[in-house]
C-alpha atoms as a PDB file:
ATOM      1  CA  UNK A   1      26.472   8.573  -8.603  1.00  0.00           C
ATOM      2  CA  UNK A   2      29.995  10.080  -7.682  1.00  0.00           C
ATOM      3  CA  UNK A   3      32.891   7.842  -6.307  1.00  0.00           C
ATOM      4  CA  UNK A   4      32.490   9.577  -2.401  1.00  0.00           C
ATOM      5  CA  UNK A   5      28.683   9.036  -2.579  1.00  0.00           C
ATOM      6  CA  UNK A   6      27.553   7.115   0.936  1.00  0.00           C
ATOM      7  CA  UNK A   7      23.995   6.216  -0.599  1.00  0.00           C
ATOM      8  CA  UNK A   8      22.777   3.611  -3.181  1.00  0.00           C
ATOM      9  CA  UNK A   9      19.572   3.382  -2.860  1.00  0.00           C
ATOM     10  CA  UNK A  10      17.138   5.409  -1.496  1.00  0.00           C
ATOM     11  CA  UNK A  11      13.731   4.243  -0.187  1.00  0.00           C
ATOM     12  CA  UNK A  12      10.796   5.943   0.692  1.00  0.00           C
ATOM     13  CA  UNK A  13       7.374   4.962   2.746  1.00  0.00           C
ATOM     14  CA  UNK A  14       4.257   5.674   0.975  1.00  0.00           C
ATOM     15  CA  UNK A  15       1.729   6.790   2.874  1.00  0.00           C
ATOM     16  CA  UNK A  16       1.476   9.509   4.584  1.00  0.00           C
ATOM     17  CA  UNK A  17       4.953  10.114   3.223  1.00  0.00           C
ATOM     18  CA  UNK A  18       4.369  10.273  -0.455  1.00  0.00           C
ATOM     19  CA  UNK A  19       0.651  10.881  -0.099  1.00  0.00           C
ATOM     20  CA  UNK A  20      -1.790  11.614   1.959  1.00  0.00           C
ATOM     21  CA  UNK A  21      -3.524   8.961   4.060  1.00  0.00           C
ATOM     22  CA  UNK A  22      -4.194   9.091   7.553  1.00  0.00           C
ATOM     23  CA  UNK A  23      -7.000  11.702   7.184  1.00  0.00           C
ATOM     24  CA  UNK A  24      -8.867   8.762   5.088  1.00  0.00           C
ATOM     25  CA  UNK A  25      -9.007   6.850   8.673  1.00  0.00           C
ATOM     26  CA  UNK A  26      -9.993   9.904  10.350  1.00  0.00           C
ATOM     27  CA  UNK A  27     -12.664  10.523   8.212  1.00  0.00           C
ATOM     28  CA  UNK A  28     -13.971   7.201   8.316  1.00  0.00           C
ATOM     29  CA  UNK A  29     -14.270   6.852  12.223  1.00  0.00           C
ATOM     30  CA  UNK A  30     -15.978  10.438  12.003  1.00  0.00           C
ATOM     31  CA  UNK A  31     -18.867   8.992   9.521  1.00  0.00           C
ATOM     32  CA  UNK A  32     -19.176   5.213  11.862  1.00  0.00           C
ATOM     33  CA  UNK A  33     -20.101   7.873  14.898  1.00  0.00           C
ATOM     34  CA  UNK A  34     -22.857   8.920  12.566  1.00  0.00           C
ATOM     35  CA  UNK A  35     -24.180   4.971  11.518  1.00  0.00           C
ATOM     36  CA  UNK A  36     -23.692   4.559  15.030  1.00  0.00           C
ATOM     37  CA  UNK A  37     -25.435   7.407  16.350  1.00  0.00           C
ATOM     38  CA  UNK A  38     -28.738   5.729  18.092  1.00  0.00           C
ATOM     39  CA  UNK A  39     -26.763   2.146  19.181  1.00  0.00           C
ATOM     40  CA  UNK A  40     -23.870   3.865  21.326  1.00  0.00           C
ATOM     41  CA  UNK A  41     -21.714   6.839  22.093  1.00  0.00           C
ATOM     42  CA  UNK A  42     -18.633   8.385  20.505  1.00  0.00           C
ATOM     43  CA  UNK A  43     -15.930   7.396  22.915  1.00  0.00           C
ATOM     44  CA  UNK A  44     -17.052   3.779  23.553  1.00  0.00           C
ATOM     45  CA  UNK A  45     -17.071   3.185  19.916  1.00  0.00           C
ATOM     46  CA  UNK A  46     -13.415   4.815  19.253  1.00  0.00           C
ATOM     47  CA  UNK A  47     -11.963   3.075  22.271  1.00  0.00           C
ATOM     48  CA  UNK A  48     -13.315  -0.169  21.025  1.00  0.00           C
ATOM     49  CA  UNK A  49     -12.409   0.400  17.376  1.00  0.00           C
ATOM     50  CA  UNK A  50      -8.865   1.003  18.110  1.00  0.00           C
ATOM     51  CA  UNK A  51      -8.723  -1.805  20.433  1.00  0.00           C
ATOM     52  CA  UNK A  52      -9.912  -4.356  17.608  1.00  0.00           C
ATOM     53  CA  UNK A  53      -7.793  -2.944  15.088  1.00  0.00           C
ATOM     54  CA  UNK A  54      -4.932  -3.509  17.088  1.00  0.00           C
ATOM     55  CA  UNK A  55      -5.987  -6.476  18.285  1.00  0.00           C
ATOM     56  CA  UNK A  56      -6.135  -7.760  14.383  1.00  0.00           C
ATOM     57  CA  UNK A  57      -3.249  -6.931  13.270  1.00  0.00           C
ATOM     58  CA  UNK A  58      -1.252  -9.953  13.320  1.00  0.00           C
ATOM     59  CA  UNK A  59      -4.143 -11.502  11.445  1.00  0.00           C
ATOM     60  CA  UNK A  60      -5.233  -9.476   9.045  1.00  0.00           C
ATOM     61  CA  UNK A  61      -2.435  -7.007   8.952  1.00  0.00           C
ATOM     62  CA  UNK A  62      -2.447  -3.365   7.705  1.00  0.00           C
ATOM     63  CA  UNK A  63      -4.566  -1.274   5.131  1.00  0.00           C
ATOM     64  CA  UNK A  64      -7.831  -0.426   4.576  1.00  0.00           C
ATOM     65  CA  UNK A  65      -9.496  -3.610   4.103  1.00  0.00           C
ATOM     66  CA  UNK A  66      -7.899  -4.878   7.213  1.00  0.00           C
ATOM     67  CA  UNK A  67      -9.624  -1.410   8.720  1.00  0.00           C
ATOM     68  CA  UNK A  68     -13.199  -2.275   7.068  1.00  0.00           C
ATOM     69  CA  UNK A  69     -13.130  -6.062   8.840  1.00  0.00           C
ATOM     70  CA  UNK A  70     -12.358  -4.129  12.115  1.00  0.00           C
ATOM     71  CA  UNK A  71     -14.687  -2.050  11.694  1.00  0.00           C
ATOM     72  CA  UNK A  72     -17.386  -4.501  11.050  1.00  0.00           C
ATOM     73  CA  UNK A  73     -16.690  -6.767  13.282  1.00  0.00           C
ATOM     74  CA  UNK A  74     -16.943  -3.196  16.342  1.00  0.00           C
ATOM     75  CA  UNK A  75     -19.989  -2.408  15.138  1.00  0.00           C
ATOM     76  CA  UNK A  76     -21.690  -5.784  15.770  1.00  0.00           C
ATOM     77  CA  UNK A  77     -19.590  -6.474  19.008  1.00  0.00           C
ATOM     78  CA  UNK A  78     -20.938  -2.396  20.424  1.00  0.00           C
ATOM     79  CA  UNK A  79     -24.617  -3.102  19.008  1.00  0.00           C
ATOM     80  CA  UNK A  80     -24.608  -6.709  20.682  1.00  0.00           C
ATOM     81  CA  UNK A  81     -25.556  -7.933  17.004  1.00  0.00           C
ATOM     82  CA  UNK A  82     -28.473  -5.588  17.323  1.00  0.00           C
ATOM     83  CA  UNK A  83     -27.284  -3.709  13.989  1.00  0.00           C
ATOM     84  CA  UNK A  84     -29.383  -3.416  11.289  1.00  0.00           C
ATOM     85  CA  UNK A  85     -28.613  -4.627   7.729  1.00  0.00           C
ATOM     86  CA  UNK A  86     -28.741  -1.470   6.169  1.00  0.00           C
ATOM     87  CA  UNK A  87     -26.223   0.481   8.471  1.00  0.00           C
ATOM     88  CA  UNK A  88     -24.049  -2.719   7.945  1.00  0.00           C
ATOM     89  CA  UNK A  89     -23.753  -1.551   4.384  1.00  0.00           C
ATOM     90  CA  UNK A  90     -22.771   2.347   5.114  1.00  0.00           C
ATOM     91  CA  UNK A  91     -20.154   0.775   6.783  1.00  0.00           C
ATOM     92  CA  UNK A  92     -18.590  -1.518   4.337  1.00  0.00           C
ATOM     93  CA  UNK A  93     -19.375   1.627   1.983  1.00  0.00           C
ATOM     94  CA  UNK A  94     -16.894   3.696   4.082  1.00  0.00           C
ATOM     95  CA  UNK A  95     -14.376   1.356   3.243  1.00  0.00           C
ATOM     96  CA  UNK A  96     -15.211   1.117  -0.618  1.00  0.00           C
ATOM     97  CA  UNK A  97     -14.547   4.889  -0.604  1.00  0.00           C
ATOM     98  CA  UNK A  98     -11.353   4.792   1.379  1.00  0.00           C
ATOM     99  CA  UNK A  99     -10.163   2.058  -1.802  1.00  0.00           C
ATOM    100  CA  UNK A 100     -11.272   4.331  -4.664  1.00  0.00           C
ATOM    101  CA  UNK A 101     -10.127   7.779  -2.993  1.00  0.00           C
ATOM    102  CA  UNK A 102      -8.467   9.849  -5.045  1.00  0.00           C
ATOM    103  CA  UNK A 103      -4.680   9.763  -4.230  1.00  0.00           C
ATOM    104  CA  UNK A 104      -3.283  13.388  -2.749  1.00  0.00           C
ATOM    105  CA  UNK A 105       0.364  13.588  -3.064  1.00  0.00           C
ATOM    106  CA  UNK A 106       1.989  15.746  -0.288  1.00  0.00           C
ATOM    107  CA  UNK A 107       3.628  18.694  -1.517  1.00  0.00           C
ATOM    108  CA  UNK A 108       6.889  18.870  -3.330  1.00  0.00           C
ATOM    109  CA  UNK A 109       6.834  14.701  -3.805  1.00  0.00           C
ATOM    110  CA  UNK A 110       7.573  14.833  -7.250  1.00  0.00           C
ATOM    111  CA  UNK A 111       9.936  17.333  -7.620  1.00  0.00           C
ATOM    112  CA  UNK A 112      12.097  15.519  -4.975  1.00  0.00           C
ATOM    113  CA  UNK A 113      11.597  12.408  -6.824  1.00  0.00           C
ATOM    114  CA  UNK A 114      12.351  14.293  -9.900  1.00  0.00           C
ATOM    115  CA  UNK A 115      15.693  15.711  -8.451  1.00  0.00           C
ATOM    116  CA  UNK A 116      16.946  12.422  -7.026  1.00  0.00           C
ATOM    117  CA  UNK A 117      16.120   9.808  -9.136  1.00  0.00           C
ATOM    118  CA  UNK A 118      19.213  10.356 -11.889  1.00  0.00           C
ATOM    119  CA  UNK A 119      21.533   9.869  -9.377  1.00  0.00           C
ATOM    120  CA  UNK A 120      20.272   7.471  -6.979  1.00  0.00           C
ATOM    121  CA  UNK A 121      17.968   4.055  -7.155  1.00  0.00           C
ATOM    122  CA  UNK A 122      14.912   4.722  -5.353  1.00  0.00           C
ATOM    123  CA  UNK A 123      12.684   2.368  -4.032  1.00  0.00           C
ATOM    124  CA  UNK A 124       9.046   2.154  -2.183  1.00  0.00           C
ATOM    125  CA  UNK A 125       8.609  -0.021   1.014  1.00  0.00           C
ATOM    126  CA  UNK A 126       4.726   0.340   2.312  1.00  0.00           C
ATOM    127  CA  UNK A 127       3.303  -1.502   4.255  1.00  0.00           C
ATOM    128  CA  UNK A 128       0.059  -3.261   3.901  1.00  0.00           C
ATOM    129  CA  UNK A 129      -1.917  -5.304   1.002  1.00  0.00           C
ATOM    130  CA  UNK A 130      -0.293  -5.130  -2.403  1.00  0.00           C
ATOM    131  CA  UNK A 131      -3.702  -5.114  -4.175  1.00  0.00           C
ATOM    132  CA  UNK A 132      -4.690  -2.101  -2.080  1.00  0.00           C
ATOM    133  CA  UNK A 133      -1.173  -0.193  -2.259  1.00  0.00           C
ATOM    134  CA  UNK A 134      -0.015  -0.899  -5.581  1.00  0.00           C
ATOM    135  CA  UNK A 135      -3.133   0.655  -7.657  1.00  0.00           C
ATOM    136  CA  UNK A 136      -2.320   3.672  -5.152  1.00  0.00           C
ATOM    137  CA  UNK A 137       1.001   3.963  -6.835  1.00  0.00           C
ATOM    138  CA  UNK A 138      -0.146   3.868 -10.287  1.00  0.00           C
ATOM    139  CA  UNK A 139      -2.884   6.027  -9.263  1.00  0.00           C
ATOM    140  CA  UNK A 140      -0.057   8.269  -7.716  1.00  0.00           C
ATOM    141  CA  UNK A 141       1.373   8.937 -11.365  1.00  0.00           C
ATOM    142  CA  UNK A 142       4.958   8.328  -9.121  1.00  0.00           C
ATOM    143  CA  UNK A 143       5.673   4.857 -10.195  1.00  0.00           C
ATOM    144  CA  UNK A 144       8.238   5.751 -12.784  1.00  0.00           C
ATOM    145  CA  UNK A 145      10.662   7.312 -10.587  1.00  0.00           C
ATOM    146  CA  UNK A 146      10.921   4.148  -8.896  1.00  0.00           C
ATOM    147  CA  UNK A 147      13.188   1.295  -9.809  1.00  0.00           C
ATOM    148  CA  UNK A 148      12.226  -1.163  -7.159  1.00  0.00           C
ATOM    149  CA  UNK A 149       8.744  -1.705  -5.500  1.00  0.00           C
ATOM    150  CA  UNK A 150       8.125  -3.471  -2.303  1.00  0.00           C
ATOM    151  CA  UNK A 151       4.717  -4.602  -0.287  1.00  0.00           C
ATOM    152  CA  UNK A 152       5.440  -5.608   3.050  1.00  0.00           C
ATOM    153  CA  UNK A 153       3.458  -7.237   5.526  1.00  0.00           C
ATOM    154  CA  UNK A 154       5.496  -5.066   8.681  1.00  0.00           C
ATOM    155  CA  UNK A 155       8.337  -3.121   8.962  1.00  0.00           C
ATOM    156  CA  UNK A 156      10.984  -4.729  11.186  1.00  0.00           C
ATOM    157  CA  UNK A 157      14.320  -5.464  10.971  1.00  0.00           C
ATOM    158  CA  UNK A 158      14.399  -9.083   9.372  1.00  0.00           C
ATOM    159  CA  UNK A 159      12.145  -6.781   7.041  1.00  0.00           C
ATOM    160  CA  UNK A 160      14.651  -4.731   5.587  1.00  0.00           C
ATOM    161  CA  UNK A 161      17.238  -6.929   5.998  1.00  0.00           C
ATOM    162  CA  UNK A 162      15.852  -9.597   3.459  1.00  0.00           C
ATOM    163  CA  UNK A 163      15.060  -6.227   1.423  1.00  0.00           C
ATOM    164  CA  UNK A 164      18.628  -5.713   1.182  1.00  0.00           C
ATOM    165  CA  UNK A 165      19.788  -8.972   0.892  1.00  0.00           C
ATOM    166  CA  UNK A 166      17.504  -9.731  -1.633  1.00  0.00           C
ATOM    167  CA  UNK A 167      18.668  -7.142  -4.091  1.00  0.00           C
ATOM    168  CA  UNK A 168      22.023  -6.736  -2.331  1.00  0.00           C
ATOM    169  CA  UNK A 169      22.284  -3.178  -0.945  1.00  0.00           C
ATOM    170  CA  UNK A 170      24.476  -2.871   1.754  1.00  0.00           C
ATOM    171  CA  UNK A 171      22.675  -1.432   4.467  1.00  0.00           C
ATOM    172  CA  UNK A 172      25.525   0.890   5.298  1.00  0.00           C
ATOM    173  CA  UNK A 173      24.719   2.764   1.685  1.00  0.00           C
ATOM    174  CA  UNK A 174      20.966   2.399   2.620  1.00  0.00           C
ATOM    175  CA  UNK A 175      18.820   5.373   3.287  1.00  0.00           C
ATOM    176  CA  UNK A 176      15.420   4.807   4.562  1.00  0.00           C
ATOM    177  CA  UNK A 177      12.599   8.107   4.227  1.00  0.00           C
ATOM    178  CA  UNK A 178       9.590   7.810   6.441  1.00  0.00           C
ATOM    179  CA  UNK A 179       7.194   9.404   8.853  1.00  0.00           C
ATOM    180  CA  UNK A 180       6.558   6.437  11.294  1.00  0.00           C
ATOM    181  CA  UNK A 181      10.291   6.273  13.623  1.00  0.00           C
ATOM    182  CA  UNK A 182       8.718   3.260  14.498  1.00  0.00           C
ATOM    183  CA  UNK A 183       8.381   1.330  10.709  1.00  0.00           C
ATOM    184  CA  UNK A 184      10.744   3.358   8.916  1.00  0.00           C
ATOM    185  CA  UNK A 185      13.459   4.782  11.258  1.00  0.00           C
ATOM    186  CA  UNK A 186      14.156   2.644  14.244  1.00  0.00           C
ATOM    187  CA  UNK A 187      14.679  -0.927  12.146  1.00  0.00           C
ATOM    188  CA  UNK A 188      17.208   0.427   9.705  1.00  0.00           C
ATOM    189  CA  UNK A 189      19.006   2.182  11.752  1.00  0.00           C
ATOM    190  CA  UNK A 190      19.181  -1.020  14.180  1.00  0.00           C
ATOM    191  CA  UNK A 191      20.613  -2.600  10.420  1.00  0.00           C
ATOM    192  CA  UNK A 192      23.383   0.494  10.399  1.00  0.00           C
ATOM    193  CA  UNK A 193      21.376   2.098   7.585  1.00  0.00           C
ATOM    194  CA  UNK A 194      20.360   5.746   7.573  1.00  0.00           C
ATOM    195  CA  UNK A 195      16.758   7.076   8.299  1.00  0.00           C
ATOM    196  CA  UNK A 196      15.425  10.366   7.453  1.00  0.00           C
ATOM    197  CA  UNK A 197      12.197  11.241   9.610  1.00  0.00           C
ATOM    198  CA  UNK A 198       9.505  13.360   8.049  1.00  0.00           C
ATOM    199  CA  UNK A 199       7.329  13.837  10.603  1.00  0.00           C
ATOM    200  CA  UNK A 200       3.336  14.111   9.316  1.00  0.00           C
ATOM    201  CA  UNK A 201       0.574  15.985   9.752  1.00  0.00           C
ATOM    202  CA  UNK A 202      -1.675  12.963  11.336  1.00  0.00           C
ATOM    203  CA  UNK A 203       0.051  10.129  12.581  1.00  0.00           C
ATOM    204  CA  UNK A 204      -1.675   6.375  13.873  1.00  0.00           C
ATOM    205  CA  UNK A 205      -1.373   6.183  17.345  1.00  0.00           C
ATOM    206  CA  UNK A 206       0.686   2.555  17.117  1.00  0.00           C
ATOM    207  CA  UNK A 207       3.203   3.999  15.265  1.00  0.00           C
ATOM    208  CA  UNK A 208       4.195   6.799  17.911  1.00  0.00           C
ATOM    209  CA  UNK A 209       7.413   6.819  19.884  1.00  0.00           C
ATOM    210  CA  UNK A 210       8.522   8.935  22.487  1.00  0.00           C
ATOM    211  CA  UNK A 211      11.962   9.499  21.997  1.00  0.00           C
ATOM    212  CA  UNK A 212      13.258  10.008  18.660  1.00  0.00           C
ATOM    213  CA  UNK A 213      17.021   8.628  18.202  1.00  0.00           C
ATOM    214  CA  UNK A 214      18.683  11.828  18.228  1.00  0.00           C
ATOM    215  CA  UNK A 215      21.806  10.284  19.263  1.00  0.00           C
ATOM    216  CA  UNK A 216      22.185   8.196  16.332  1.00  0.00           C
ATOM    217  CA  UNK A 217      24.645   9.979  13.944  1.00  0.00           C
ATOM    218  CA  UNK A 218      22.598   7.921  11.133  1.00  0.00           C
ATOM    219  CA  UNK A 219      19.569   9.767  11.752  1.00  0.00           C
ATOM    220  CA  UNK A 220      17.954  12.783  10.125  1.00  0.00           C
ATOM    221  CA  UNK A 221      14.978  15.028  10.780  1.00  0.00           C
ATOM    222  CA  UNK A 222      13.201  16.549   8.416  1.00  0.00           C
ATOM    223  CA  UNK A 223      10.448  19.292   8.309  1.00  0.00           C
ATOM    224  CA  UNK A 224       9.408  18.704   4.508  1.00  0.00           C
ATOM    225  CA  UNK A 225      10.408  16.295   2.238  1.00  0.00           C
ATOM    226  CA  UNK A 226      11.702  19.226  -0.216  1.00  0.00           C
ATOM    227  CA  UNK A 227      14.667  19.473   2.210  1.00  0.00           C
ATOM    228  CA  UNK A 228      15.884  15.825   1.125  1.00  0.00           C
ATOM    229  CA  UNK A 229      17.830  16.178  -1.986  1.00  0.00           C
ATOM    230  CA  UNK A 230      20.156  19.218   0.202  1.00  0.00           C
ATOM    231  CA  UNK A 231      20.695  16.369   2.667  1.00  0.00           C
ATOM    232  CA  UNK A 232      21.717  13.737   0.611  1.00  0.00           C
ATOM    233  CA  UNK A 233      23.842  16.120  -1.312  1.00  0.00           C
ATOM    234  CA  UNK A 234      25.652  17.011   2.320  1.00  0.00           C
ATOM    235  CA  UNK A 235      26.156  13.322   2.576  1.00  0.00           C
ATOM    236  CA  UNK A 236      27.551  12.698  -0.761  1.00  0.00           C
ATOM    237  CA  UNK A 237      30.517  14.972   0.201  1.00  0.00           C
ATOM    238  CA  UNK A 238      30.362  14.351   4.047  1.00  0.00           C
END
């Protein structure tokens, strides 16, 4: 890292920002219309769904397995316990898939990587169940271009600041790479970090927000990730 460089570390989401993910969820509420087929209708059981996943968040947080509880526990509440024992299985079997699918990076990952990580530390904050996410990294094949790893429970500001504290990155020289504003834009720029929006193809409906920062001089939009090593160059000499 040059002297004028603004950045020491930078972090990065992981999915739906390193790899595909989101179209795992979609798929999965597409195949629980099927099980669900003769006990009620489409829109009733999406509504309800997302109202229990939501609903358990603060107790079982976020990932898949979190997903496959709420799920269960819709498809009982919809049926009025009326489901059978063998479409109870399809649906925890959705949610064995989701764990074992393959991981599909998004394109240009690991050249980015690749062109950043001499210069820079670069971390992973994701959100969600370290068992689940870390086997996705090593899955990934990304894990060596990352000299810090970190499984978070949520994504707030107390969040990243005992991130930085903890390994003692100023959050001025922090730069934060994400597609949720909401978990990986908003809080670090509330710290006076940076935060570089990549906006995704398919993005959970609890992580929208309506009006992106723009007025932040801190914050970045994206198209594709393969624009971020320009922009951090810019910033090295801003």
């Amino acid at each position: 890292m040059g002297s004028n460089t603004r950045i020491d570390v930078i972090a990065f989401d992981a999915d739906d920002t390193l790899w595909h993910t989101e179209y795992l969820y979609h798929e999965a509420r597409d195949r629980l219309v099927e099980v669900l087929a003769d006990y009620v209708d489409a829109t009733t059981l999406a509504d309800r769904l997302d109202e229990t996943e939501i609903g358990n968040l603060p107790l079982y947080g976020y990932g898949t397995k979190s997903f496959l509880l709420s799920m269960v526990e819709t498809v009982i509440e919809v049926t009025g316990g009326r489901i059978r024992g063998d479409d109870v299985a399809r649906v925890i079997e959705i949610g064995r898939q989701m764990l074992t699918a393959e991981v599909r990076l998004l394109d240009d990952v690991e050249a980015t990587l690749a062109a950043l990580q001499p210069h820079y530390a670069l971390m992973v904050i994701t959100k969600g169940d370290a068992s689940e996410q870390m086997p996705k990294l090593t899955r990934s094949g990304l894990t060596g271009y990352f000299t810090y790893l970190e499984v978070v429970g949520t994504k707030t500001e107390a969040t990243y600041a005992r991130i930085l504290n903890q390994y003692g990155f100023g959050p001025d020289r922090f730069l934060m790479v994400g597609n949720s504003l909401r978990s990986d834009i908003l809080p670090v720029l509330a710290l006076g970090g940076f935060g570089v929006y990549v906006p995704s193809e398919i993005l959970w409906s609890h992580e929208h927000v309506d009006n992106p920062p723009s007025d932040n001089d801190r914050y970045y939009e994206l198209d594709h990730i393969a624009d971020l090593p320009d922009l951090i160059r810019r910033l090295a000499t801003h």
